[in-house]
PDB file of N, CA and C in Angstrom:
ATOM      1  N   UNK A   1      17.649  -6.642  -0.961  1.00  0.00           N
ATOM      2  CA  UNK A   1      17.847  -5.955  -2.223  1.00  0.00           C
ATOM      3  C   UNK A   1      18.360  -4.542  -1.936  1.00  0.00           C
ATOM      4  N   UNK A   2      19.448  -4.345  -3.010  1.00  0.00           N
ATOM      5  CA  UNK A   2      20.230  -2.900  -2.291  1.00  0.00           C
ATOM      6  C   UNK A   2      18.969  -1.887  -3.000  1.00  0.00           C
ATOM      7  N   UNK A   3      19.231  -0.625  -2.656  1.00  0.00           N
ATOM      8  CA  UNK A   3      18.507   0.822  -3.145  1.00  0.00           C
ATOM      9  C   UNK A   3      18.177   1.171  -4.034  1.00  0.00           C
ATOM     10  N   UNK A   4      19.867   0.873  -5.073  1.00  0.00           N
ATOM     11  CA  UNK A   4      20.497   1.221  -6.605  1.00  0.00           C
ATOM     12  C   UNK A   4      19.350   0.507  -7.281  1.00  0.00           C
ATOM     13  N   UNK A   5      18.585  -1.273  -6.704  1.00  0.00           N
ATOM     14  CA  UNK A   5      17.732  -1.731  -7.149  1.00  0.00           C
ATOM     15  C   UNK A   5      16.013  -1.594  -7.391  1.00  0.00           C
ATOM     16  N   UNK A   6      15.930  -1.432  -6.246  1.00  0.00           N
ATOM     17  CA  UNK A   6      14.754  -1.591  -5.565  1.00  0.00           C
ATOM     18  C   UNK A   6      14.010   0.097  -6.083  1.00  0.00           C
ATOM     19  N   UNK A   7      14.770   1.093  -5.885  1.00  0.00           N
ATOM     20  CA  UNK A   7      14.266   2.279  -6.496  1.00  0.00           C
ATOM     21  C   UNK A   7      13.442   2.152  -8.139  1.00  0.00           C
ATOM     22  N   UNK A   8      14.707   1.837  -8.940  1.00  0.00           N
ATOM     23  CA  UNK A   8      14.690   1.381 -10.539  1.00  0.00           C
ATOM     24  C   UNK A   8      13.263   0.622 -10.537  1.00  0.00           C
ATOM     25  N   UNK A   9      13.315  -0.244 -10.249  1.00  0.00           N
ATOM     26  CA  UNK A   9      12.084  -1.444  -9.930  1.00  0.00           C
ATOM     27  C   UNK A   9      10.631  -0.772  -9.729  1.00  0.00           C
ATOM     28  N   UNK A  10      10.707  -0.250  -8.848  1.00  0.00           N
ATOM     29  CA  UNK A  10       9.336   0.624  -8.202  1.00  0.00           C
ATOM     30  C   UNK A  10       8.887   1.822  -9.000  1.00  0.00           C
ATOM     31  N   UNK A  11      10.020   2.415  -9.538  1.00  0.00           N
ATOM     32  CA  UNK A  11       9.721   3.336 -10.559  1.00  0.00           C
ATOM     33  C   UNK A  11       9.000   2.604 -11.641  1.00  0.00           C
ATOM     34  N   UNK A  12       9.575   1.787 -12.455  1.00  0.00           N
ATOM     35  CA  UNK A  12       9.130   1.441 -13.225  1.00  0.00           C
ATOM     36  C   UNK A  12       7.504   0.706 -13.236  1.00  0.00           C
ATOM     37  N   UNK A  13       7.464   0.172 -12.356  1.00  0.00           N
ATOM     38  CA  UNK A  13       6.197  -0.855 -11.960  1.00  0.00           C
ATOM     39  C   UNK A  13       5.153   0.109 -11.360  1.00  0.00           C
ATOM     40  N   UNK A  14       5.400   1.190 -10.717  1.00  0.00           N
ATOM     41  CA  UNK A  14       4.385   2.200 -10.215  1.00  0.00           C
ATOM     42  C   UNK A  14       3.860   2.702 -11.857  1.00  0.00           C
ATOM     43  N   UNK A  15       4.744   3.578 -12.454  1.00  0.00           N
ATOM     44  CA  UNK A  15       4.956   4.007 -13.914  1.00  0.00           C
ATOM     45  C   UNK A  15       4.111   2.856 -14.804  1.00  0.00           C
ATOM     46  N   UNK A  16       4.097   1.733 -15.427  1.00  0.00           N
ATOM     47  CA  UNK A  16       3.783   0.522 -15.977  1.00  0.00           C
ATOM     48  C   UNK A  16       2.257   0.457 -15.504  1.00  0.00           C
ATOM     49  N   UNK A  17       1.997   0.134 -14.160  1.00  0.00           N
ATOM     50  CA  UNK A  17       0.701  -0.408 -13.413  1.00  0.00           C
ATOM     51  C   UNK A  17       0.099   1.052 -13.613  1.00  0.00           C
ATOM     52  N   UNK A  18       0.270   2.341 -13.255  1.00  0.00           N
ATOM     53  CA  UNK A  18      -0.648   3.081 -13.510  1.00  0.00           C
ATOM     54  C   UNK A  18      -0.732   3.404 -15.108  1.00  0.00           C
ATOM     55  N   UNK A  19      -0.172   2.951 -16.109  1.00  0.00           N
ATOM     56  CA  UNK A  19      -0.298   3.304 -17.888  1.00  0.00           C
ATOM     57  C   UNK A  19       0.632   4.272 -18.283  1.00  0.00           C
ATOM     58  N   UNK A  20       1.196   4.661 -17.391  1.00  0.00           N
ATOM     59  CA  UNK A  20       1.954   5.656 -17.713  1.00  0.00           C
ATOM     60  C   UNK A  20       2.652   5.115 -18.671  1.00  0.00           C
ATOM     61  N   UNK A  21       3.672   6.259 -19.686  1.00  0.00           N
ATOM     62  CA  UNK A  21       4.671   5.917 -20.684  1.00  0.00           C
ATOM     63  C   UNK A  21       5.810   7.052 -19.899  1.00  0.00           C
ATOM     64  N   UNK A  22       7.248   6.692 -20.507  1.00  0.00           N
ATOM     65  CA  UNK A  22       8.089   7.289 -20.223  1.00  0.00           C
ATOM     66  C   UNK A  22       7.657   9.253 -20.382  1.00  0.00           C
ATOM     67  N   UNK A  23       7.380   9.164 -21.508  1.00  0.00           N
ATOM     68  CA  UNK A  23       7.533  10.549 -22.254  1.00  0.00           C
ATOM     69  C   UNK A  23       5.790  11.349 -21.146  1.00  0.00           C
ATOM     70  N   UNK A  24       4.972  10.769 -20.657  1.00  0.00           N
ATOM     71  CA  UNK A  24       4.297  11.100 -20.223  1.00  0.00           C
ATOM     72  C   UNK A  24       4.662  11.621 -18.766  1.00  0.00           C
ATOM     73  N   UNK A  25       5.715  10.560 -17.700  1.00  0.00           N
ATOM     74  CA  UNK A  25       6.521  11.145 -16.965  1.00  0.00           C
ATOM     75  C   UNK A  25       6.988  12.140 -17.174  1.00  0.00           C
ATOM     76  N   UNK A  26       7.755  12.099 -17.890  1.00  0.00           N
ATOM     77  CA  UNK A  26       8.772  13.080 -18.621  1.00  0.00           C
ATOM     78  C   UNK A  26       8.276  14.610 -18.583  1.00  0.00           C
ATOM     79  N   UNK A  27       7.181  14.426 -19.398  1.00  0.00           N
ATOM     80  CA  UNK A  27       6.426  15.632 -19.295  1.00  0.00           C
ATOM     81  C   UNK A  27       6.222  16.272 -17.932  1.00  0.00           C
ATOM     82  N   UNK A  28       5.688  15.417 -17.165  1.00  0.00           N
ATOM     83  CA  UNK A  28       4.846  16.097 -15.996  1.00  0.00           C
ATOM     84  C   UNK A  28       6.327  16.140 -14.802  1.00  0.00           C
ATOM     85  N   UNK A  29       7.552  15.455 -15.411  1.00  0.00           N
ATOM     86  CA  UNK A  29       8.557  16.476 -14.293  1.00  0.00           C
ATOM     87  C   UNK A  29       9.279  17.460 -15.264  1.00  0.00           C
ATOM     88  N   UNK A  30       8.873  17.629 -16.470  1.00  0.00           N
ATOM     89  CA  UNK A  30       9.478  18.665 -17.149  1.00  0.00           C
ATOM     90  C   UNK A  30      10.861  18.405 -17.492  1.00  0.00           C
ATOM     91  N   UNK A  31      11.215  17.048 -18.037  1.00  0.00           N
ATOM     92  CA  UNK A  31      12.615  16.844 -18.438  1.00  0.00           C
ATOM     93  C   UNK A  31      12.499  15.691 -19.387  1.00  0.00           C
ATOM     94  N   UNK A  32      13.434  15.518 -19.823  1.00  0.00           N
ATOM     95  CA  UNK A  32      13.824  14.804 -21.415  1.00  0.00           C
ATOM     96  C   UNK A  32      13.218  13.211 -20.781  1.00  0.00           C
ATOM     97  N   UNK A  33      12.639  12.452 -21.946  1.00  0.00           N
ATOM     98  CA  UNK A  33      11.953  11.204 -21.882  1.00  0.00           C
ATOM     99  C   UNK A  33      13.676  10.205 -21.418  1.00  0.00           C
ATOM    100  N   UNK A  34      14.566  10.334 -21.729  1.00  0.00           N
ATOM    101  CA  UNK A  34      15.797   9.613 -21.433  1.00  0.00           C
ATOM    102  C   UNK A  34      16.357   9.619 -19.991  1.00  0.00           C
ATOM    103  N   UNK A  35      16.096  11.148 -19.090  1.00  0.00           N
ATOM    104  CA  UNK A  35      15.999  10.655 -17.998  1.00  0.00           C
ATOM    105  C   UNK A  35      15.536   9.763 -17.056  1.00  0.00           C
ATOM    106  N   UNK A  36      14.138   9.602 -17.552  1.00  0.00           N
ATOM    107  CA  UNK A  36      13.225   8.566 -16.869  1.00  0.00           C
ATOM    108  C   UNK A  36      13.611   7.429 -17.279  1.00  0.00           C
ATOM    109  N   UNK A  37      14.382   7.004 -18.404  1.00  0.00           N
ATOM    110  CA  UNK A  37      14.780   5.439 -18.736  1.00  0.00           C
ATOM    111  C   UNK A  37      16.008   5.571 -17.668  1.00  0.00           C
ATOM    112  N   UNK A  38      17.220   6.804 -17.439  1.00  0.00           N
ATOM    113  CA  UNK A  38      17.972   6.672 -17.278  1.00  0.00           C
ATOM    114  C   UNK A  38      17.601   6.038 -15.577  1.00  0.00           C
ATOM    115  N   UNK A  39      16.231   7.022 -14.764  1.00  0.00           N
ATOM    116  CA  UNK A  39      16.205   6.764 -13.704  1.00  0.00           C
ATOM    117  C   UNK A  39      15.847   5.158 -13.486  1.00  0.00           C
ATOM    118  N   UNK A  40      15.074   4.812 -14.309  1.00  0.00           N
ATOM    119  CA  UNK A  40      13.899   3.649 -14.662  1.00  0.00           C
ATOM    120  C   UNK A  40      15.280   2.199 -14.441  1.00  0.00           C
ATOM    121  N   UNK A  41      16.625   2.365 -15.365  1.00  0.00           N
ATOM    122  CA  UNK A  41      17.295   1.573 -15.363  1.00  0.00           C
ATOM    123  C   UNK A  41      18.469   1.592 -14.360  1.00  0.00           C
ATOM    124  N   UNK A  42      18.443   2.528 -13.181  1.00  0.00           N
ATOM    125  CA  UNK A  42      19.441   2.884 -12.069  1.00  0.00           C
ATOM    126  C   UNK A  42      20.817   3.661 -12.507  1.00  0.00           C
ATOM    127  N   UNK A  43      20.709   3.753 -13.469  1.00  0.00           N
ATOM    128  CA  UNK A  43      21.975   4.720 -14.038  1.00  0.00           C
ATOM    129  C   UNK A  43      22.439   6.032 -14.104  1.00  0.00           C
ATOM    130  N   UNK A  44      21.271   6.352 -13.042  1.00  0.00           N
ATOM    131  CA  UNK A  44      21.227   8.292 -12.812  1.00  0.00           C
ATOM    132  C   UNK A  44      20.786   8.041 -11.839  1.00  0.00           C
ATOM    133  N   UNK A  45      21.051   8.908 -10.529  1.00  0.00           N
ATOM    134  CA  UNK A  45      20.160   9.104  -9.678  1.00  0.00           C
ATOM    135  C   UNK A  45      19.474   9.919  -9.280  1.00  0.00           C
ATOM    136  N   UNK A  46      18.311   9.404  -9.003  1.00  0.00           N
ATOM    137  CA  UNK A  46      16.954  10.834  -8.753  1.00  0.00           C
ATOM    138  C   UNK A  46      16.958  11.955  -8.229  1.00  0.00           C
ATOM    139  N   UNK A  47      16.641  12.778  -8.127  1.00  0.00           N
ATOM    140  CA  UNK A  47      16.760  13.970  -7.307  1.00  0.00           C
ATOM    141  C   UNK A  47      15.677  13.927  -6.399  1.00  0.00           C
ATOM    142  N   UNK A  48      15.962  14.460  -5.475  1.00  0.00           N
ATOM    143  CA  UNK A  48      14.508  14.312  -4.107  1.00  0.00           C
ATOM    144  C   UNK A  48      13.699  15.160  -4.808  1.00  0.00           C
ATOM    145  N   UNK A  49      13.236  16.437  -5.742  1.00  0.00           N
ATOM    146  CA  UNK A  49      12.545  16.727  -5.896  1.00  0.00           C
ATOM    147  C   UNK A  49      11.401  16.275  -6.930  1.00  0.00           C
ATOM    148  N   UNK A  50      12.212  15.321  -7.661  1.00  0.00           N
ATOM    149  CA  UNK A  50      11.898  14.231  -8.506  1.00  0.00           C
ATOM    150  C   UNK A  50      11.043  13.475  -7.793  1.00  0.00           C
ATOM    151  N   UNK A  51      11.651  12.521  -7.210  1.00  0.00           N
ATOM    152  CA  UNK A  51      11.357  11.899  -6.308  1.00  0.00           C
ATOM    153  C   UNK A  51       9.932  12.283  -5.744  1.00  0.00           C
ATOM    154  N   UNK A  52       9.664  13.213  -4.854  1.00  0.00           N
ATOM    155  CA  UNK A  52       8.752  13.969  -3.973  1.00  0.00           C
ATOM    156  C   UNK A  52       7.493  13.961  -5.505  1.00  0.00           C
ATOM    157  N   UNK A  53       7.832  15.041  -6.254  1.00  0.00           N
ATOM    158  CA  UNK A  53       7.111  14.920  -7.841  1.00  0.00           C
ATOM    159  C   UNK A  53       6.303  13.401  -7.852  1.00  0.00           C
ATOM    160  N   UNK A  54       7.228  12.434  -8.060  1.00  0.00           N
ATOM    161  CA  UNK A  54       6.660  11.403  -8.889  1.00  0.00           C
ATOM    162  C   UNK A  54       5.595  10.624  -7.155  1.00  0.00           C
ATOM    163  N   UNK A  55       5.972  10.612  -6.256  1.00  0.00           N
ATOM    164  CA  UNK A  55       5.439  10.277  -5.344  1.00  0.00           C
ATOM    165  C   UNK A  55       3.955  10.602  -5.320  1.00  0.00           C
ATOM    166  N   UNK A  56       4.071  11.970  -5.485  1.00  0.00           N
ATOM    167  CA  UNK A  56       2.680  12.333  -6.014  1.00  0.00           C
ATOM    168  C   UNK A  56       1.627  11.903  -6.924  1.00  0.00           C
ATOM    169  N   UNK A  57       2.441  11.948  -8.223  1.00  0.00           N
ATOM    170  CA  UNK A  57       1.889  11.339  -9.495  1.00  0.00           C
ATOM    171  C   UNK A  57       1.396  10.117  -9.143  1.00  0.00           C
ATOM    172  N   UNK A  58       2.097   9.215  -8.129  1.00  0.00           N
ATOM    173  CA  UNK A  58       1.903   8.099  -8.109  1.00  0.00           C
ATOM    174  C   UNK A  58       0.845   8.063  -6.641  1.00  0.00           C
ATOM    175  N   UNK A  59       0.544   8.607  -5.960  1.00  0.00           N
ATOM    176  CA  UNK A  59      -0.342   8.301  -5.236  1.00  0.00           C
ATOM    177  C   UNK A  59       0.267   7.674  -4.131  1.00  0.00           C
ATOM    178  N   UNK A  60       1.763   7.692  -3.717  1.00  0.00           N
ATOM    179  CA  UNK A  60       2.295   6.920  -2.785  1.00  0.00           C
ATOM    180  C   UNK A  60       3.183   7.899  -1.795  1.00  0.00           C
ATOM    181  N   UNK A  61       3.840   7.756  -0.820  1.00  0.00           N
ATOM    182  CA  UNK A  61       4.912   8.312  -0.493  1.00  0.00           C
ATOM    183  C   UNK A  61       5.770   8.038  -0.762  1.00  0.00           C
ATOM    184  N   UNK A  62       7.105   9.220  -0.491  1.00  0.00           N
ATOM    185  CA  UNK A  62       8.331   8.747  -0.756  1.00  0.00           C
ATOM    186  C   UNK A  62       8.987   6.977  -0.400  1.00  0.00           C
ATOM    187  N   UNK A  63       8.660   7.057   1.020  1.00  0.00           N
ATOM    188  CA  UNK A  63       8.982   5.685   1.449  1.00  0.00           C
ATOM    189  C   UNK A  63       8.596   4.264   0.625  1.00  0.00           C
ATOM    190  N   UNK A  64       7.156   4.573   0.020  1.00  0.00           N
ATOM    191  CA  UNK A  64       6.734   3.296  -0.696  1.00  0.00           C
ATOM    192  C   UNK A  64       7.796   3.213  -1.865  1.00  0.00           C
ATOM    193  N   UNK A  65       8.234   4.243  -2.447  1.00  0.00           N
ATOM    194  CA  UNK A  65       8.800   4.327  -3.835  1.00  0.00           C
ATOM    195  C   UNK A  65      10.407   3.176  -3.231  1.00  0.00           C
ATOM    196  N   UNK A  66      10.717   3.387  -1.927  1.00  0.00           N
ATOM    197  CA  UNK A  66      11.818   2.674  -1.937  1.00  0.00           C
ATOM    198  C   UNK A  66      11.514   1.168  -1.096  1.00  0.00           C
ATOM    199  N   UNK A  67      10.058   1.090  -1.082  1.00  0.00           N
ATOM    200  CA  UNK A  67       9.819  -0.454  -0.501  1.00  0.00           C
ATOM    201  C   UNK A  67      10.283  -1.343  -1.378  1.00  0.00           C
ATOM    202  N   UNK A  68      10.509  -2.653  -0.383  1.00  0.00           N
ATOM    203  CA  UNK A  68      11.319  -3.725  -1.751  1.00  0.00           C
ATOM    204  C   UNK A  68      10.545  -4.925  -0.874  1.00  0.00           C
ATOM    205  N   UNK A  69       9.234  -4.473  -0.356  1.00  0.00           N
ATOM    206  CA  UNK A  69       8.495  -5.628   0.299  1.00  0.00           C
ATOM    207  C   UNK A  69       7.178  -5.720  -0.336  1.00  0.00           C
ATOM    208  N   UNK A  70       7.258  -6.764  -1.067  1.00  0.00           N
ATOM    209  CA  UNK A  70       6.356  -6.826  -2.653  1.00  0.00           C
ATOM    210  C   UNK A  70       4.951  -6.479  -1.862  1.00  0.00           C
ATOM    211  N   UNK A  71       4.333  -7.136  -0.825  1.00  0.00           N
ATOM    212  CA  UNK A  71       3.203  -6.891  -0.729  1.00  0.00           C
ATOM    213  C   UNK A  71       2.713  -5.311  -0.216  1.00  0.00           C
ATOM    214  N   UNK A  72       3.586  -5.124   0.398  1.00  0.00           N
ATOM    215  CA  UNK A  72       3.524  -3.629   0.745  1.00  0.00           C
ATOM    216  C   UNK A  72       3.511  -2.631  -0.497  1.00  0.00           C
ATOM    217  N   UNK A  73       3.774  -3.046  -1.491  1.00  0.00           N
ATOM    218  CA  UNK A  73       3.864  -2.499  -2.748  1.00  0.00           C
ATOM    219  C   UNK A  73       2.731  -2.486  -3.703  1.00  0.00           C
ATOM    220  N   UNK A  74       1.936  -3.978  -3.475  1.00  0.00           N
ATOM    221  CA  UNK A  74       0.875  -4.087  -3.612  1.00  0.00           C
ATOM    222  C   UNK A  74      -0.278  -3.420  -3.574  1.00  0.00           C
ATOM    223  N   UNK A  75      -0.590  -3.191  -1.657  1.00  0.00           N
ATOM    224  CA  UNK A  75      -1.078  -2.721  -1.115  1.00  0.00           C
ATOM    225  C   UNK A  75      -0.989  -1.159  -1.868  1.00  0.00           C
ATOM    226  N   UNK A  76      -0.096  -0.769  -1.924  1.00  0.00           N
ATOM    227  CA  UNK A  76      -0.467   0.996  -2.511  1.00  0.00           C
ATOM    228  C   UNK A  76      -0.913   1.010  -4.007  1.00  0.00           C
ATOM    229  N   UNK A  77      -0.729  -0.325  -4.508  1.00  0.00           N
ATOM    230  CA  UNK A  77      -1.380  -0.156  -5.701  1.00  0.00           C
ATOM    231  C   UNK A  77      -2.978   0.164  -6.409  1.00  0.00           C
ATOM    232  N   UNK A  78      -3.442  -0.377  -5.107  1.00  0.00           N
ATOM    233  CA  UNK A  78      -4.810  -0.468  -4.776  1.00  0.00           C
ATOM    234  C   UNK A  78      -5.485   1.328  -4.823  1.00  0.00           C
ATOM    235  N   UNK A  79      -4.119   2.338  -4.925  1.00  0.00           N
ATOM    236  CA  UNK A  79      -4.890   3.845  -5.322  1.00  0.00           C
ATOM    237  C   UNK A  79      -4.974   3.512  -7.396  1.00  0.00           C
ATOM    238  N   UNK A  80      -4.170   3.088  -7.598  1.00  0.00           N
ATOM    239  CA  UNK A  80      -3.753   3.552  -8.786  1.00  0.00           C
ATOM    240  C   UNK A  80      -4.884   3.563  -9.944  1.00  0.00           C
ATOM    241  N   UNK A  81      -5.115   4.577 -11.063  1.00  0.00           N
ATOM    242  CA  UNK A  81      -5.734   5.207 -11.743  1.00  0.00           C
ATOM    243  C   UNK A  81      -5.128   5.173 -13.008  1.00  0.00           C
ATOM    244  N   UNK A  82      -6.284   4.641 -14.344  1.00  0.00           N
ATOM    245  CA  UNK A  82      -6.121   4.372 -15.442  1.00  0.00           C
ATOM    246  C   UNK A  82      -5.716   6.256 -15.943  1.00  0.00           C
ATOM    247  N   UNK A  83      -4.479   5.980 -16.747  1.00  0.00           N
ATOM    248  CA  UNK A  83      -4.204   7.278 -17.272  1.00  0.00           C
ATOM    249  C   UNK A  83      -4.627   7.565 -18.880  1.00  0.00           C
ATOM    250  N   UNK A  84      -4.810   6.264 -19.687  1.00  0.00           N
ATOM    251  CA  UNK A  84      -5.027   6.643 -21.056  1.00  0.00           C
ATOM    252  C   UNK A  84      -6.091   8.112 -20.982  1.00  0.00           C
ATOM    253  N   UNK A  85      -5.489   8.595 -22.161  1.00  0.00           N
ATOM    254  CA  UNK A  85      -6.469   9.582 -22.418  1.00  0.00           C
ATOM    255  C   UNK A  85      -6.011  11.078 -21.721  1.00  0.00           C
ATOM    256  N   UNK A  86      -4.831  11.012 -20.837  1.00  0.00           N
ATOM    257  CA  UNK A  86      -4.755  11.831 -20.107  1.00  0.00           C
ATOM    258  C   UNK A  86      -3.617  12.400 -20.312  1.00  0.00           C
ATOM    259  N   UNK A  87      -3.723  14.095 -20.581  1.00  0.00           N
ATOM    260  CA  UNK A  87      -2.200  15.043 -21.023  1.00  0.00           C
ATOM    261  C   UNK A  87      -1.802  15.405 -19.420  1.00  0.00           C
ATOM    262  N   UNK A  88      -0.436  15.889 -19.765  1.00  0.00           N
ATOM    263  CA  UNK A  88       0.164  16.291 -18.434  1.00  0.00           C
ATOM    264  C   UNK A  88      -0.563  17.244 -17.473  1.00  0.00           C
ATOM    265  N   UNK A  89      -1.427  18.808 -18.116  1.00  0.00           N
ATOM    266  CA  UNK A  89      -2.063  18.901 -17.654  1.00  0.00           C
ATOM    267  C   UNK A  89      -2.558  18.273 -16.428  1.00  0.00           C
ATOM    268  N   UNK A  90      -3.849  17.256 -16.926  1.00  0.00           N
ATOM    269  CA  UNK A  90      -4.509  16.584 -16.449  1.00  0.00           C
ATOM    270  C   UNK A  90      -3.848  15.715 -15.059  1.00  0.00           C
ATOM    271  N   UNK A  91      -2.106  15.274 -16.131  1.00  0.00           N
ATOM    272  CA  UNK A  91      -1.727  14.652 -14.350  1.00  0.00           C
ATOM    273  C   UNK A  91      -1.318  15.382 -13.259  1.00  0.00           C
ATOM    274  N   UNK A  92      -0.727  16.607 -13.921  1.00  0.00           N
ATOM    275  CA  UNK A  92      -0.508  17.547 -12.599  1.00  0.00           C
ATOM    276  C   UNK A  92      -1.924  18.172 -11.636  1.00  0.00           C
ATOM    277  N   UNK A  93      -2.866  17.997 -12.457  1.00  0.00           N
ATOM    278  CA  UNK A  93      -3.739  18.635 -11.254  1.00  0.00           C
ATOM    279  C   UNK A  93      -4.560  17.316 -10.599  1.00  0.00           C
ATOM    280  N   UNK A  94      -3.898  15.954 -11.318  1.00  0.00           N
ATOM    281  CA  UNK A  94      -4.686  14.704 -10.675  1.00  0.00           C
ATOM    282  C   UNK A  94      -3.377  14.341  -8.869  1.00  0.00           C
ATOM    283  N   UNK A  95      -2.403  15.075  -9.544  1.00  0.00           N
ATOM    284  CA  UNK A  95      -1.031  14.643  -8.324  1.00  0.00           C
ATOM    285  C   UNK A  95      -1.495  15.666  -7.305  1.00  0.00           C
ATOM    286  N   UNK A  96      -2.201  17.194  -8.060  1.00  0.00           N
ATOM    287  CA  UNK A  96      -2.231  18.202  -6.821  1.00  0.00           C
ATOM    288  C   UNK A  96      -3.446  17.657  -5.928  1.00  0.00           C
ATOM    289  N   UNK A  97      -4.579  16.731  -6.639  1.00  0.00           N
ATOM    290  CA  UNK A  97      -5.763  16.692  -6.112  1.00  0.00           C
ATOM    291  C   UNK A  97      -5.122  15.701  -4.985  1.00  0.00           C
ATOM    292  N   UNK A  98      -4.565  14.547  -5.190  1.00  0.00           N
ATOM    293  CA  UNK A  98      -4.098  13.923  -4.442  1.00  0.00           C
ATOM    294  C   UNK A  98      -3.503  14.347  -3.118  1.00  0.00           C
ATOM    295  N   UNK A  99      -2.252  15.027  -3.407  1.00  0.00           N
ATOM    296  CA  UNK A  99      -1.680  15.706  -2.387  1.00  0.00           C
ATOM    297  C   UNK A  99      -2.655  16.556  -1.283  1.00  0.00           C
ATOM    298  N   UNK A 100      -3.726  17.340  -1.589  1.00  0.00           N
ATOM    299  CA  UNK A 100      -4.331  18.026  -1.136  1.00  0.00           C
ATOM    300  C   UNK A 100      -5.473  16.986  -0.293  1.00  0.00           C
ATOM    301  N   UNK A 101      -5.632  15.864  -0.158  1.00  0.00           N
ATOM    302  CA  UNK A 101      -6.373  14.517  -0.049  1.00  0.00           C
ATOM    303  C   UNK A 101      -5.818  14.606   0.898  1.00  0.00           C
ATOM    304  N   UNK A 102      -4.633  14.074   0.487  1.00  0.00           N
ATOM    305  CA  UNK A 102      -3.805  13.044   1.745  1.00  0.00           C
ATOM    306  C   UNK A 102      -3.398  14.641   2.720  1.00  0.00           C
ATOM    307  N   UNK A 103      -3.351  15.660   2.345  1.00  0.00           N
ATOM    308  CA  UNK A 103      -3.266  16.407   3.775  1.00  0.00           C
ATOM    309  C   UNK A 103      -4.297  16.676   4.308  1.00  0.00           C
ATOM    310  N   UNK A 104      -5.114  16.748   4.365  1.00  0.00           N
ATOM    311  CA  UNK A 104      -6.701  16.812   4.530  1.00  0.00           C
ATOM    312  C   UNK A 104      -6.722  15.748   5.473  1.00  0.00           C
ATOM    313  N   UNK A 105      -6.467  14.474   5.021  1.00  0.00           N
ATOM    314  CA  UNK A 105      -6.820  13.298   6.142  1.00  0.00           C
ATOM    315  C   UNK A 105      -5.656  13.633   7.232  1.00  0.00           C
ATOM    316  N   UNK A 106      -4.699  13.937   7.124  1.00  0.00           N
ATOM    317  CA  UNK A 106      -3.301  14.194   7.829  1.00  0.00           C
ATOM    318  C   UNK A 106      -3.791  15.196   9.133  1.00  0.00           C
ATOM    319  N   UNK A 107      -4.655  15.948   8.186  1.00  0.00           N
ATOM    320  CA  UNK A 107      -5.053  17.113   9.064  1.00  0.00           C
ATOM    321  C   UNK A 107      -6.453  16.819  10.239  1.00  0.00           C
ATOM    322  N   UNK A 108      -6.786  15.727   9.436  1.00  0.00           N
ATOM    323  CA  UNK A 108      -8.260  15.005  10.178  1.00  0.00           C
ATOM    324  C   UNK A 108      -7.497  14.459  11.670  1.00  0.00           C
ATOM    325  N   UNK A 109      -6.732  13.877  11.270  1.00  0.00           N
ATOM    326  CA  UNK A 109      -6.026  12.878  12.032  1.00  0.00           C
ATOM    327  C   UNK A 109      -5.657  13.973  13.011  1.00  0.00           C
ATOM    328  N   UNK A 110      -4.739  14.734  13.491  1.00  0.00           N
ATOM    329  CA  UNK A 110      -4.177  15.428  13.910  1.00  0.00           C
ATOM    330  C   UNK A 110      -5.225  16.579  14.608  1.00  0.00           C
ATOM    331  N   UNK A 111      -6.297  16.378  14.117  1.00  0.00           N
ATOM    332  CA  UNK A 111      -7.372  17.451  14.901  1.00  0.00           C
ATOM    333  C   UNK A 111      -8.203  16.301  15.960  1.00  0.00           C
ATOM    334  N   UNK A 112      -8.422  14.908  15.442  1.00  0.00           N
ATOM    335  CA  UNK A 112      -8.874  14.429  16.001  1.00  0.00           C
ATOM    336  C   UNK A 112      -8.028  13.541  16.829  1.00  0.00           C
ATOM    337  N   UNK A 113      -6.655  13.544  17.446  1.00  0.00           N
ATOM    338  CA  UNK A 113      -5.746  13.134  18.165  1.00  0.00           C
ATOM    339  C   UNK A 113      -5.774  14.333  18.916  1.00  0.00           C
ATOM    340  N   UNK A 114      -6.128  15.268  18.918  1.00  0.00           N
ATOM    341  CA  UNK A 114      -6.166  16.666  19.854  1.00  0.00           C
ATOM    342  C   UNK A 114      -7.299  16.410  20.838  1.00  0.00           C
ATOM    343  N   UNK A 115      -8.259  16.214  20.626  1.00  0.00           N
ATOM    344  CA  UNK A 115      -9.721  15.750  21.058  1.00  0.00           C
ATOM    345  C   UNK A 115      -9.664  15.113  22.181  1.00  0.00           C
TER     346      UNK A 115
END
């Protein structure tokens, strides 16, 4: 499966499986609800900082966002977190808590590979 695909796809299904709605994306990268259909349907392409953004939101890395190996896709689904109920606010400091997680273990790792 080419890129143009497999991106569109993962967006959407990361987006979908965690409750998200377009306009709720939208919000939390700070741009019009039509981009995210535009990204959602491959007809624009993302910007890495986008990209990097929603990686967050989503609890995955960049790389998962372009996996097109269903179970591997799976597998990261297993972070994902019911959003009803939740303003942008709320997701930006749920993406920062995240981020700050996963460097933390990054940092575990890396102190204890020193050892």
């Amino acid at each position: 499966m080419e890129l143009q695909t497999i991106l569109p796809q993962n967006l959407q299904a990361y987006r979908t499986r965690l409750g998200l709605t377009q306009d709720q994306v939208a919000s939390y990268l700070d741009v019009d609800r039509s981009l995210i259909a535009h990204y959602e349907k491959g007809s624009r392409e993302i910007s890495y900082p986008h990209l990097k953004k929603l990686s967050h939101l989503f609890n995955v890395e960049v790389e998962d966002l372009l996996e097109d190996d269903a179970a591997l896709r799976e597998a990261n689904f297993a972070f994902a977190f019911r959003s009803e109920g939740l303003d942008v606010t709320d997701l930006k400091s749920i993406a920062e808590f995240q981020r700050v997680v996963k460097n933390y273990i990054e940092m575990s790792k890396i102190q204890h590979e020193e050892k």
